[in-house]
C-alpha atoms as a PDB file:
ATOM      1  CA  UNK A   1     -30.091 263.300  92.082  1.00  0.00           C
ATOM      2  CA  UNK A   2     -27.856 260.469  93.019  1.00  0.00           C
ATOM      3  CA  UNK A   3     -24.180 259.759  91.666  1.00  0.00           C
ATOM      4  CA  UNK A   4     -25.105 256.859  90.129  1.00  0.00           C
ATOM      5  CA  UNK A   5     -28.213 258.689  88.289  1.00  0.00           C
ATOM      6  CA  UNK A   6     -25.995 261.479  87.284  1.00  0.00           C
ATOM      7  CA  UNK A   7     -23.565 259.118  85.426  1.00  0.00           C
ATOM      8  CA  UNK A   8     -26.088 256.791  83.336  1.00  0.00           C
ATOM      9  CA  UNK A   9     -25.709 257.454  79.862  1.00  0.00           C
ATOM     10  CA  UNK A  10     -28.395 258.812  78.101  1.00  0.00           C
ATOM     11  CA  UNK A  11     -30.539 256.016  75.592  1.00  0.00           C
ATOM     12  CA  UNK A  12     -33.587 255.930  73.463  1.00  0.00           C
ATOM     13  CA  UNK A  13     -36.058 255.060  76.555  1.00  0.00           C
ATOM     14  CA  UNK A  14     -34.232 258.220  78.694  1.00  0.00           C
ATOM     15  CA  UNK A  15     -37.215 260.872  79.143  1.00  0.00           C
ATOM     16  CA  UNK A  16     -36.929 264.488  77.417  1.00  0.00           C
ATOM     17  CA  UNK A  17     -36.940 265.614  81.966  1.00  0.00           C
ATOM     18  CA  UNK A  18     -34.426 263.721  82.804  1.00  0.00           C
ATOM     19  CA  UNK A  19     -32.228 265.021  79.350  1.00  0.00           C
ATOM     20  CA  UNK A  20     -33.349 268.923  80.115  1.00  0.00           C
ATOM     21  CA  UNK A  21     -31.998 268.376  83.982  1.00  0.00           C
ATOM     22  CA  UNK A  22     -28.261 267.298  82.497  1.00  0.00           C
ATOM     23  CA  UNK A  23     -25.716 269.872  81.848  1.00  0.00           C
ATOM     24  CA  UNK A  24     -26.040 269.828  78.026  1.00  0.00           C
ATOM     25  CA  UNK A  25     -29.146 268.444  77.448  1.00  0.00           C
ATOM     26  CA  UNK A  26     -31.241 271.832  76.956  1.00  0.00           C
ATOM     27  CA  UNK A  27     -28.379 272.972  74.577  1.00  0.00           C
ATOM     28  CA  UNK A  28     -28.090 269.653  72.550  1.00  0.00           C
ATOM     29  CA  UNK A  29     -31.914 269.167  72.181  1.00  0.00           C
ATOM     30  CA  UNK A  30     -32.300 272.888  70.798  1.00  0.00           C
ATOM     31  CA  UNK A  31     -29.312 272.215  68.310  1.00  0.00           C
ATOM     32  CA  UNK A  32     -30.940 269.160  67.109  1.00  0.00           C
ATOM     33  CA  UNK A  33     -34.364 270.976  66.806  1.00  0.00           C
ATOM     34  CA  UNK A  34     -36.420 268.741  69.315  1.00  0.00           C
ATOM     35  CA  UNK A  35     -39.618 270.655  68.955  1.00  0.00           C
ATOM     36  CA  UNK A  36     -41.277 269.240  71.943  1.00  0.00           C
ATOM     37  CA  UNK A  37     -39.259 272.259  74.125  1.00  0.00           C
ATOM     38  CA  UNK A  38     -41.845 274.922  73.037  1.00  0.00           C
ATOM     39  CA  UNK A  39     -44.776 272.219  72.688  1.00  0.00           C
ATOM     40  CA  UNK A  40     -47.482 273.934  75.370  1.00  0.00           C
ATOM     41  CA  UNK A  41     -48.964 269.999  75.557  1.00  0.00           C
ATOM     42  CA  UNK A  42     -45.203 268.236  75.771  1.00  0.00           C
ATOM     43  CA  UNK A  43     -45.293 270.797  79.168  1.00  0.00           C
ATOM     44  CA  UNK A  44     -48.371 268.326  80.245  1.00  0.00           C
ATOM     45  CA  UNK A  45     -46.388 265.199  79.587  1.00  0.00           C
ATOM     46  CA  UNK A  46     -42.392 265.855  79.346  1.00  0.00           C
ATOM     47  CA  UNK A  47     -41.313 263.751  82.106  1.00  0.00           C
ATOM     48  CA  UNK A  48     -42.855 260.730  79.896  1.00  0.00           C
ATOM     49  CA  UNK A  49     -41.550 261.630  76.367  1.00  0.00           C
ATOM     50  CA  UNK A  50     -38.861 259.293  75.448  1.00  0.00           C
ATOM     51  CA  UNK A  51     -36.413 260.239  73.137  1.00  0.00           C
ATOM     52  CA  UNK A  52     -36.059 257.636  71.028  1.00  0.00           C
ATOM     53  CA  UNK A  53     -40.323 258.350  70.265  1.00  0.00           C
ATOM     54  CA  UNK A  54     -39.752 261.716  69.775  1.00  0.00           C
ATOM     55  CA  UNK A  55     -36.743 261.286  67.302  1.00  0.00           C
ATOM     56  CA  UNK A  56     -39.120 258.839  65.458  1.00  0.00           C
ATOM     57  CA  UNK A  57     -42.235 260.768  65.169  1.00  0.00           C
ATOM     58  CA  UNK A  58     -39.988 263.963  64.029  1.00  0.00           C
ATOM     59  CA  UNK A  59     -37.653 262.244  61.897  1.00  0.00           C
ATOM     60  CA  UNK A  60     -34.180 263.020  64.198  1.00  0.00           C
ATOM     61  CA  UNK A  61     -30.945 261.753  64.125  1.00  0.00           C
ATOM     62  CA  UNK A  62     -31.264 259.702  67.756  1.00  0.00           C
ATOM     63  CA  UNK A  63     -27.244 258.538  67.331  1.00  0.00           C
ATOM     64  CA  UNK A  64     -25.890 261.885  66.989  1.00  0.00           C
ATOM     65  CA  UNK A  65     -28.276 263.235  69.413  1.00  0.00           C
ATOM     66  CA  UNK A  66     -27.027 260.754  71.878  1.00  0.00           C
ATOM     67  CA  UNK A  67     -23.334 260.517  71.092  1.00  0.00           C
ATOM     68  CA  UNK A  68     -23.860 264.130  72.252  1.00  0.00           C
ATOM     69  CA  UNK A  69     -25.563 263.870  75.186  1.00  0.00           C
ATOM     70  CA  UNK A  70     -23.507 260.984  75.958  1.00  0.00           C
ATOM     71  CA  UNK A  71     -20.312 263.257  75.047  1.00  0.00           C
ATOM     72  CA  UNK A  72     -19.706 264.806  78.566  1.00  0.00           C
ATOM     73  CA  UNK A  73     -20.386 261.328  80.441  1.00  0.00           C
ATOM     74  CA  UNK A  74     -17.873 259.238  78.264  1.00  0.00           C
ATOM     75  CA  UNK A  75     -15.500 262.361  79.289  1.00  0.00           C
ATOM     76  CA  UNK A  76     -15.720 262.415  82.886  1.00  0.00           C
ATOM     77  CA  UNK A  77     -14.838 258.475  82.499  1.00  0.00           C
END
């Protein structure tokens, strides 16, 4: 992954993939219960899940889920 990849912040169009392949994102998306981890058909389609649809469908939080994720970016600033 590039540098520049590795430092965009995380939004409501980032993909449940590209979340699960950041330091925290496996972590933060259990703690939030983001059923789509165990989901045998979100396996089929995970790297086009957006979070922001997901959060919707399942009635999440998407801002605290993000100001999470987002958490250990605005850190390393």
């Amino acid at each position: 992954m590039k540098s520049k990849e590795k430092n965009k912040r995380f939004d409501e169009n980032s993909t449940i993939k590209e979340i699960l392949e950041s330091k925290k994102g496996f972590e933060v998306l259990i703690k939030y219960n983001v059923p789509c981890l165990g989901c045998p058909m979100a396996s089929l389609e995970i790297s086009r899940l957006k979070l922001g649809e997901v959060a919707r469908v399942y009635g999440l939080d998407l801002k605290k889920i993000l100001k999470e994720l987002n958490s250990e970016k605005d850190e390393k600033r």
